[in-house]
Protein backbone atom coordinates (compact mmCIF):
# COMPACT_ATOMS: atom_id res chain seq x y z
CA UNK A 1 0.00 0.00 0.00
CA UNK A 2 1.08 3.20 -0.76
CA UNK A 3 0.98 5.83 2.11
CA UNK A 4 1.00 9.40 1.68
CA UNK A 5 3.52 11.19 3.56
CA UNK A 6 2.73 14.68 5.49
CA UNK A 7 4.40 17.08 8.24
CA UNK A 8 2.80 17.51 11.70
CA UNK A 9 4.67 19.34 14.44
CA UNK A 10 2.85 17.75 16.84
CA UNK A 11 0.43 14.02 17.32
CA UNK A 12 0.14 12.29 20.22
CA UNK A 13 0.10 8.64 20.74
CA UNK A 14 -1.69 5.70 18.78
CA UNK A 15 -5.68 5.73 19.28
CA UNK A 16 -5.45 9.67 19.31
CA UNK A 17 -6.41 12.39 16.54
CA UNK A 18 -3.92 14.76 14.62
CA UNK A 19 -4.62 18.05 13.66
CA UNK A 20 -1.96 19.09 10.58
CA UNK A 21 -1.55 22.88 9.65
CA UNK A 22 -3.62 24.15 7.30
CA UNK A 23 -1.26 23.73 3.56
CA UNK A 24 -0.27 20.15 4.50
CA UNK A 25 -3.69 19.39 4.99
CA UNK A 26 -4.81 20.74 1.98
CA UNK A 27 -1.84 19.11 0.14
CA UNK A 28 -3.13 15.61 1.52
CA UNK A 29 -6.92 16.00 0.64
CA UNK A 30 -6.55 18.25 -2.59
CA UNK A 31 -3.61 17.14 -4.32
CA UNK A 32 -3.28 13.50 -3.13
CA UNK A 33 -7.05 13.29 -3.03
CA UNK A 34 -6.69 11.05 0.54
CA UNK A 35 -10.38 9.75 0.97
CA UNK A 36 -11.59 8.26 4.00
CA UNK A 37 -10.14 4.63 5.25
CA UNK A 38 -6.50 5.71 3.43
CA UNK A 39 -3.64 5.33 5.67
CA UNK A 40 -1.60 8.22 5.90
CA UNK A 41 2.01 8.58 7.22
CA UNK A 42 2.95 11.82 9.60
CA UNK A 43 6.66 12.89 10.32
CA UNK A 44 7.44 15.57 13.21
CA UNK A 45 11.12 16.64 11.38
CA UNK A 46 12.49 15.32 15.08
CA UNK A 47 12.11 11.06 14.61
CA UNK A 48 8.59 10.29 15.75
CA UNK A 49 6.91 8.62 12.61
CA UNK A 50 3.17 7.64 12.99
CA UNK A 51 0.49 5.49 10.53
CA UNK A 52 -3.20 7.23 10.90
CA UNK A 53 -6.54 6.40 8.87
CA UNK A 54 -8.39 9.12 7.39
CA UNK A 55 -11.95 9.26 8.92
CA UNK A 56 -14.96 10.88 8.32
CA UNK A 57 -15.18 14.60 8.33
CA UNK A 58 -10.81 14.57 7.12
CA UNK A 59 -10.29 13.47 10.89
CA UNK A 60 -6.38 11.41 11.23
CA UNK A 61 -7.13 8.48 13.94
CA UNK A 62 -3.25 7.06 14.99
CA UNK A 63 -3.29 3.75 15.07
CA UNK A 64 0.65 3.43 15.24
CA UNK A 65 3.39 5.64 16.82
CA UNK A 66 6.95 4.90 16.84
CA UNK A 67 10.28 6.66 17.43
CA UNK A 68 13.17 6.72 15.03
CA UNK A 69 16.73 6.00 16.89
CA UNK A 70 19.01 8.72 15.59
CA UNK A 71 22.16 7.72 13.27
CA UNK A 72 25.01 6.79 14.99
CA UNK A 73 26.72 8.97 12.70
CA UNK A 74 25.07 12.28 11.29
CA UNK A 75 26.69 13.93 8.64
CA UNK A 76 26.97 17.69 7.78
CA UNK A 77 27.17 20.11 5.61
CA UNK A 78 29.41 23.37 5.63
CA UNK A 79 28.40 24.96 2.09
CA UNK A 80 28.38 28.35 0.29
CA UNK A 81 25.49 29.00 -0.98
CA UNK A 82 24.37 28.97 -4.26
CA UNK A 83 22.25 31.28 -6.33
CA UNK A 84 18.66 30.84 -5.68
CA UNK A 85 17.25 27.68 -8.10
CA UNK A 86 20.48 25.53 -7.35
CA UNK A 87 20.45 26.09 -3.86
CA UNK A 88 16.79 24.91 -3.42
CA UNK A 89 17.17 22.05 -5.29
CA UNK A 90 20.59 21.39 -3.19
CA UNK A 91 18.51 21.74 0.11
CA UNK A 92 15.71 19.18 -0.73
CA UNK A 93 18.38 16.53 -2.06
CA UNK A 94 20.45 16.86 1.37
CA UNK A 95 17.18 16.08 3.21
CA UNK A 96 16.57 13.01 0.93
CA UNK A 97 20.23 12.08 1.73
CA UNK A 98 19.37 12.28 5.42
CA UNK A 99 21.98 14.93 6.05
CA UNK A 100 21.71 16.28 9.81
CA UNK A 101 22.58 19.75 9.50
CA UNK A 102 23.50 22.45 6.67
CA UNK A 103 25.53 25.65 7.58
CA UNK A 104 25.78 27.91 5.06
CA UNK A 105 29.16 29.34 4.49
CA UNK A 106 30.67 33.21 3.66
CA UNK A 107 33.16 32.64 1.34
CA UNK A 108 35.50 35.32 -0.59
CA UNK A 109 34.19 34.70 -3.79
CA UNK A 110 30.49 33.34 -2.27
CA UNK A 111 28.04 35.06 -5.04
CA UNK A 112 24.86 34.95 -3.05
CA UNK A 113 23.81 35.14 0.49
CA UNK A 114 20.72 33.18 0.18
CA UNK A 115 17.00 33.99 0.98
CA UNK A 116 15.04 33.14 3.64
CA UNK A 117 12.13 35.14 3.46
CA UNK A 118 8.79 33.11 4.28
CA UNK A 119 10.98 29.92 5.26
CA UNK A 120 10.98 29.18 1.92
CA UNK A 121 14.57 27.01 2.89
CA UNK A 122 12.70 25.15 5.65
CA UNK A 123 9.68 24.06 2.99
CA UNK A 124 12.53 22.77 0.99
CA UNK A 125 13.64 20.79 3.63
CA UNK A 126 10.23 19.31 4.47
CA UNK A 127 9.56 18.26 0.95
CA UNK A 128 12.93 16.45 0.53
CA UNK A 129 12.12 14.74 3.89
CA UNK A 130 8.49 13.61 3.06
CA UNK A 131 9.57 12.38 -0.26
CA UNK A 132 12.35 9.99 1.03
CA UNK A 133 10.42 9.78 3.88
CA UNK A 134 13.25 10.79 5.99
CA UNK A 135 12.19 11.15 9.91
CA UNK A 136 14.62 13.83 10.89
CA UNK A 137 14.29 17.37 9.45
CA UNK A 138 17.77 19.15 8.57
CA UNK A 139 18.85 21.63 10.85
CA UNK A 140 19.65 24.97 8.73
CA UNK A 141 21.69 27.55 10.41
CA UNK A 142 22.65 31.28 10.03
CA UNK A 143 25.37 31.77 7.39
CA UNK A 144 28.81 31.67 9.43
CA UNK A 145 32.40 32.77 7.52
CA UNK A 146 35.02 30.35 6.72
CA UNK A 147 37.29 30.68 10.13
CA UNK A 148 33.96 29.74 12.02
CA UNK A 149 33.67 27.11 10.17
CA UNK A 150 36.60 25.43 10.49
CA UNK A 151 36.99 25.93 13.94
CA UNK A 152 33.62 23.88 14.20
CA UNK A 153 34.91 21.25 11.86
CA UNK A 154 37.60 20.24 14.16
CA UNK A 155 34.96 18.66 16.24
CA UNK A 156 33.90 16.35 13.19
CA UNK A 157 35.93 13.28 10.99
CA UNK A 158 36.27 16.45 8.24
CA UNK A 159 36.38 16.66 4.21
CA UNK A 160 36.81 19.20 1.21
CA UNK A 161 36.49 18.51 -2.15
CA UNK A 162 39.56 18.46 -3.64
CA UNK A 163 40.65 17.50 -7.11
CA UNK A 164 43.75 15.57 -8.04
CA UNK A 165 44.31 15.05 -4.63
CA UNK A 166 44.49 11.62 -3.01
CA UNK A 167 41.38 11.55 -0.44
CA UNK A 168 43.04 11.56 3.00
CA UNK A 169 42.97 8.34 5.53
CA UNK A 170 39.59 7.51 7.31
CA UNK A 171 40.24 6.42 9.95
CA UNK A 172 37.20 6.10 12.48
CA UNK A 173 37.57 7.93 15.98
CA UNK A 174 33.78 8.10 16.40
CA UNK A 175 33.11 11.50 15.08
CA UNK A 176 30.38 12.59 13.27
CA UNK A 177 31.11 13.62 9.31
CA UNK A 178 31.36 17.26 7.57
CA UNK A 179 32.30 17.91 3.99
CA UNK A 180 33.42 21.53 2.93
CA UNK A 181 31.88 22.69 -0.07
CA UNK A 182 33.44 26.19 -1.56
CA UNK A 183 32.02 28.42 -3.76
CA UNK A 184 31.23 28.93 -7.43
CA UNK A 185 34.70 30.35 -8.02
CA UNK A 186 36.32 28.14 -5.91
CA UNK A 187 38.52 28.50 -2.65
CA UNK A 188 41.02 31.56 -2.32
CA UNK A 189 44.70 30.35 -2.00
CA UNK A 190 44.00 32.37 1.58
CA UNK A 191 41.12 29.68 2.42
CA UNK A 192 42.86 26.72 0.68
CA UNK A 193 46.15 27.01 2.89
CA UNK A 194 43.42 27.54 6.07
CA UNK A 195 41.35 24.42 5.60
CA UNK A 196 44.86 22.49 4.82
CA UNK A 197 45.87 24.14 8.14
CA UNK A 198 43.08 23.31 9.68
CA UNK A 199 43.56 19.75 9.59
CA UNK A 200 40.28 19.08 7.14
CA UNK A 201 41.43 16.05 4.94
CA UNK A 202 41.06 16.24 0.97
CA UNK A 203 37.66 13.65 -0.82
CA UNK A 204 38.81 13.50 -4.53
CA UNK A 205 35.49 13.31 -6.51
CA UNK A 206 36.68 13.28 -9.24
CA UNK A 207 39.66 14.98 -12.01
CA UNK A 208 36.73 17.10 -12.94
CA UNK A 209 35.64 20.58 -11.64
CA UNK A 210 31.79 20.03 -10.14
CA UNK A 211 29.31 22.91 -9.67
CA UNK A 212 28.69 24.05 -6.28
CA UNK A 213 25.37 21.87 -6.00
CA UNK A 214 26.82 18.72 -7.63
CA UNK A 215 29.74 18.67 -5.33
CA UNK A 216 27.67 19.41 -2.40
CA UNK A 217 25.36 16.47 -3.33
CA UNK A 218 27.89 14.08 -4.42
CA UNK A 219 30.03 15.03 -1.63
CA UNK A 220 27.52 13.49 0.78
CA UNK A 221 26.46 10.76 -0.41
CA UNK A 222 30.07 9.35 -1.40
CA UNK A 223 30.82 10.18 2.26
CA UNK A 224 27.83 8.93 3.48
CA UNK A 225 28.32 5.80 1.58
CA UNK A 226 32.50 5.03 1.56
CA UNK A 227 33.01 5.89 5.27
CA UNK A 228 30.95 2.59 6.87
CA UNK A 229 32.01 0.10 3.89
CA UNK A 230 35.73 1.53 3.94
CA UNK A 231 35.60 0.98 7.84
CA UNK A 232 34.35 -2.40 7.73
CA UNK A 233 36.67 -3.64 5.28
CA UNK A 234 39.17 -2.46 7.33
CA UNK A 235 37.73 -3.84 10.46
CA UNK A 236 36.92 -7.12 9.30
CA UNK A 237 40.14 -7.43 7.72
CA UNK A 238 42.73 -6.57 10.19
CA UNK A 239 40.70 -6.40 13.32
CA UNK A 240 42.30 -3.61 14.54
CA UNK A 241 44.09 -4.91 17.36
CA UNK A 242 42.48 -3.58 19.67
CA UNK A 243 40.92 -4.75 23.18
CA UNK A 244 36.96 -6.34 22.60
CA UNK A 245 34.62 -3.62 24.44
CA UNK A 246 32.31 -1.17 24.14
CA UNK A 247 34.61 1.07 21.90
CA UNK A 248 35.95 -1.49 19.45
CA UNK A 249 35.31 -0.78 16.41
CA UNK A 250 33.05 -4.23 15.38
CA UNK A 251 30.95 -2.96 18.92
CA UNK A 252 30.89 0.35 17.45
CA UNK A 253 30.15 -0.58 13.83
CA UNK A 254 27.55 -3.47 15.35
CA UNK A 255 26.25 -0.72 17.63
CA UNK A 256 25.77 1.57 14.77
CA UNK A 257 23.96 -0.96 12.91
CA UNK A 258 21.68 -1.95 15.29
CA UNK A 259 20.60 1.67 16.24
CA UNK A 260 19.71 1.83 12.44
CA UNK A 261 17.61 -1.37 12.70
CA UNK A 262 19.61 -3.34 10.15
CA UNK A 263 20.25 -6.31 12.92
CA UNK A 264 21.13 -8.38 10.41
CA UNK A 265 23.78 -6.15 9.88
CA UNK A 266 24.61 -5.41 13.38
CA UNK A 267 24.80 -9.17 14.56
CA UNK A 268 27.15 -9.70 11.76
CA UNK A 269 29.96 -7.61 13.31
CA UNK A 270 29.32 -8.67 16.60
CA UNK A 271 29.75 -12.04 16.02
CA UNK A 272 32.83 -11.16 14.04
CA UNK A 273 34.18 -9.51 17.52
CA UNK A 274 33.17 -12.52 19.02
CA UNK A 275 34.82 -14.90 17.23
CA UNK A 276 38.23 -13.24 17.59
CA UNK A 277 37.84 -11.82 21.21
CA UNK A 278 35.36 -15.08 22.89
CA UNK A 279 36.46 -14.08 25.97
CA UNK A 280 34.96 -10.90 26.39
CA UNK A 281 31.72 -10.29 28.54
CA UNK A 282 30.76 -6.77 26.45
CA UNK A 283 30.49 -8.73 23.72
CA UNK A 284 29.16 -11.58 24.61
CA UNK A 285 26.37 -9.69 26.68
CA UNK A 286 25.86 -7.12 23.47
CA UNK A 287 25.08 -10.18 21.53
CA UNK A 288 22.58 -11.66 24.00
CA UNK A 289 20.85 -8.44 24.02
CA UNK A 290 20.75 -7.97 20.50
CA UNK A 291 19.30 -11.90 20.56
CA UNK A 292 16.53 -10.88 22.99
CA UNK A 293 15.34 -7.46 22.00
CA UNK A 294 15.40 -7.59 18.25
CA UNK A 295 15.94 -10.54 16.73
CA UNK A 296 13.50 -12.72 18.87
CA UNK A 297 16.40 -15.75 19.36
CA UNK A 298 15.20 -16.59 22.77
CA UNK A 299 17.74 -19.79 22.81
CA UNK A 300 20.78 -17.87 21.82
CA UNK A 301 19.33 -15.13 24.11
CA UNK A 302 19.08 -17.33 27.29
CA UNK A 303 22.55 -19.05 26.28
CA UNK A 304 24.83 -15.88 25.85
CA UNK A 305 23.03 -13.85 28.98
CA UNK A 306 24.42 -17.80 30.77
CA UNK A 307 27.65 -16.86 29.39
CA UNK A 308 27.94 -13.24 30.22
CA UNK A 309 26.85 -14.38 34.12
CA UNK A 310 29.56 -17.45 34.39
CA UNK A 311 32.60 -14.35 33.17
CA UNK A 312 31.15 -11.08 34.27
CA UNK A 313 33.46 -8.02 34.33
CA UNK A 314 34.50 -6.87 37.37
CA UNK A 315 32.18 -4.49 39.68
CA UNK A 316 29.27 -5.26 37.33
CA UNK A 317 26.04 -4.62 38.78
CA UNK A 318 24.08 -7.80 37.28
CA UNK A 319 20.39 -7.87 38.59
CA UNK A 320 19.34 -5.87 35.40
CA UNK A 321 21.04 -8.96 33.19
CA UNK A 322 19.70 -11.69 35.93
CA UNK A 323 16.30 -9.96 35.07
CA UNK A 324 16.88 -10.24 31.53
CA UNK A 325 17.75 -13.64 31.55
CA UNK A 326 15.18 -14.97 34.00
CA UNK A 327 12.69 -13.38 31.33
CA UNK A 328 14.01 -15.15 28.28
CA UNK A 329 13.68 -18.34 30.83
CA UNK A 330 9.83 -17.66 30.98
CA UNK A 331 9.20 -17.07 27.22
CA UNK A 332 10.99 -20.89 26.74
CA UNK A 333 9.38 -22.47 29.37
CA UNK A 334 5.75 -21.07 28.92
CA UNK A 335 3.31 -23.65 30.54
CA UNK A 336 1.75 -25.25 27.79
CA UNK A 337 -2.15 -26.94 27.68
CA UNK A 338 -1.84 -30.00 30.06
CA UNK A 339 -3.34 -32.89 27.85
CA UNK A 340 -1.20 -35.74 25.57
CA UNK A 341 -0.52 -33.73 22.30
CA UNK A 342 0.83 -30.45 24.12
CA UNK A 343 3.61 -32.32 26.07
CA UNK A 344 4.65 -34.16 23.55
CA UNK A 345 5.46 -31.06 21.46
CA UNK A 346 7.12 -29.88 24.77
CA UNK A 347 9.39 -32.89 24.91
CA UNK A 348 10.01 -32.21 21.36
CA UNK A 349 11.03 -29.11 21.53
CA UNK A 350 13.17 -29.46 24.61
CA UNK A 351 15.02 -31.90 22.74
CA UNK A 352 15.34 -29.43 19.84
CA UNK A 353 16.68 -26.78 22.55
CA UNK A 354 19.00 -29.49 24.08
CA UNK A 355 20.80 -29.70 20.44
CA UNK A 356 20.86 -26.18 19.64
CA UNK A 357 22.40 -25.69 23.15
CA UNK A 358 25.09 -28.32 22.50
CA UNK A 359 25.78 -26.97 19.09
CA UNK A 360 26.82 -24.00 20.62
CA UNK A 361 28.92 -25.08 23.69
CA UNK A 362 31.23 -26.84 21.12
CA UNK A 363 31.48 -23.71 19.28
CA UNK A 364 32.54 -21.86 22.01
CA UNK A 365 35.08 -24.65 23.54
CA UNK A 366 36.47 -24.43 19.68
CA UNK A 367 36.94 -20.18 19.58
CA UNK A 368 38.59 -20.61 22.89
CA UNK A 369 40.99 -23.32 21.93
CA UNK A 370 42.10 -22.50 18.45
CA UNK A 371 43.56 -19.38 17.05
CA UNK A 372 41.41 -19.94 13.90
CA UNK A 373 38.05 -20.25 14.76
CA UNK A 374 35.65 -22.69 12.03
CA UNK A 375 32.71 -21.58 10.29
CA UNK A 376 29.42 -21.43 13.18
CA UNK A 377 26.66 -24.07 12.85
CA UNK A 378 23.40 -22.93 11.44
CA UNK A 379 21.35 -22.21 14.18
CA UNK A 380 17.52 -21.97 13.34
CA UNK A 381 15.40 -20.04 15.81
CA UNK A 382 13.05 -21.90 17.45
CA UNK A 383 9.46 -21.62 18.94
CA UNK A 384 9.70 -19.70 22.20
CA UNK A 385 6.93 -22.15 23.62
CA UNK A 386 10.28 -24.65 24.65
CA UNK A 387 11.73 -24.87 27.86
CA UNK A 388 15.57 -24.49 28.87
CA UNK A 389 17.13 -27.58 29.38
CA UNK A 390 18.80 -28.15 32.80
């Protein structure tokens, strides 16, 4: 089905009504003709996204609220600012990219200022957002000159275009991205030697000289794109030597990941920590959260919260994991109907569970004894009606 996608500053929770201003509500009922019984999506620019039915009398029920997780990594944009047309269209591409925040830039040779008269920049914005459907409305700031700019930059893992240069190291440290975009004539030698100064590291897009909006655009989303697959390469590869917790950068990447709600994703490069660091209660205890809360594995749940408890680190408080675990126990070992049929599934399935469980104590007696771990079993998920073993 396909949903129509509007701005409301404000909605409440599921069963309640939503009132939208008055042009987004004649853009859903007049342009995208909504009729009652259509579903309609509504974004707040600030990550709550919520499903509502059209009524009678135009009235949005909720029937579904939920709240985005922010990106583990937002991305900016430090940009001079076009003339009018390009810079529009550059500000409702940067909200389909799901940049965070734009700050536009006072360069020597900037040719236009921008305007902001009627928050025409911030209608921009919303469009790009409800087209990609994009929770989180870009922040748009007061023009700032260059030295401002760099000083913020500093804070951020930082890029300029530069062409014919070779794009400098990425290297993750856990900073948020910027990219540097200068103006139609280019940076100054004056600017040039101050961003070089400055530490900001060179993104080669290509031998070619870009327009202002093409560069900011493409600046972005190769950024956007590279950075993760560059670091995982990198990460899977080599490992990176460093000690299994929190801040390694599998956690970080798996962490990333599962914020995003690509678990798939995320249990891929915790496992991959794992496997080389089997020792380590962060990341065994990441992965039996991950197992519990999102990818409904109450065996492999219940088995690595058992782990984390038999190696805990050292001054951990552990009722909260005790809880957790006790909790997983319950979904397993859910009394089922007392008659012939229901515990003979029960015994079937606590054989099942007695197997999986096995499976995976061997795996972990062979990452502890060998130096190259093999391949892990297949390990279906299975009904949470069984019961732990004991």
């Amino acid at each position: 089905m396909v949903r129509h996608t509007v701005f409301c500053d404000r909605f409440g929770e599921a069963g309640s009504f939503a009132e939208l201003e008055r042009e987004e509500a004649g853009h859903l009922f007049r342009v995208f003709r909504a009729r009652e019984g259509d579903e309609v999506e509504l974004l707040d620019g600030r990550g709550r996204r919520g499903i509502a039915l059209v009524r009678a009398d135009r009235q949005l029920e909720l029937i579904s609220v939920e709240r985005v997780p922010e990106p583990a990594r937002k991305h900016r944009l430090y940009c001079a600012v076009a003339r009018r047309n390009k810079f529009e269209s550059l500000l409702k591409q940067c909200a389909e990219l799901g940049v965070w925040s734009i700050v536009p830039v006072k360069f020597e040779r900037s040719v236009a200022d921008g305007d902001r008269s009627g928050g025409r920049w911030q209608v921009l914005l919303r469009e790009g957002c409800k087209q990609s459907k994009n929770p989180f409305l870009p922040e748009i700031r007061e023009p700032i000159c260059v030295e401002e700019a760099l000083e913020e930059m500093k804070s951020y893992h930082s890029f300029y275009g530069g062409i014919g240069e070779a794009s400098g190291e990425m290297a993750d440290d856990g900073r948020d991205a910027a990219f540097l975009v200068g103006p139609e004539g280019g940076f100054t030698d004056r600017e040039l030697a101050a961003i070089r100064a400055s530490g900001v590291k060179p993104l080669n897009l290509g031998p070619y000289v870009l327009r202002l909006e093409t560069a900011a655009v493409c600046g972005m989303a190769v950024l956007r794109r590279l950075l993760p697959v560059f670091l995982a390469s990198v990460f899977l590869l080599c490992g990176c030597g460093r000690p299994a917790g929190r801040n390694h950068p599998l956690m970080l990447k798996g962490a990333q990941y599962r914020n995003e709600g690509k678990y798939g994703l995320a249990l891929k490069f915790y496992r991959a920590c794992w496997e080389k660091h089997p020792h380590s209660p962060e990341v065994v205890l990441a992965l039996a959260q991950l197992y519990d809360e999102n990818l409904n594995q109450p065996v492999q749940a219940w088995f690595f919260y058992e782990e984390y408890l038999s190696n805990p680190p050292a001054g951990a408080d552990l009722t909260l994991v005790r809880n957790a675990r006790d909790l997983v126990r319950l979904r397993l070992g859910r009394v089922l109907e007392k008659d012939s049929t229901a515990l003979a599934e029960l015994q079937k399935e606590n054989a099942s569970l007695r197997r999986q469980l096995a499976l995976l104590r061997r795996y972990v007696s062979s990452l502890r004894s060998r130096s190259r771990t093999p391949r892990e079993p297949e390990l279906a998920p299975r009904s949470p009606a069984a019961a732990p073993a004991r």
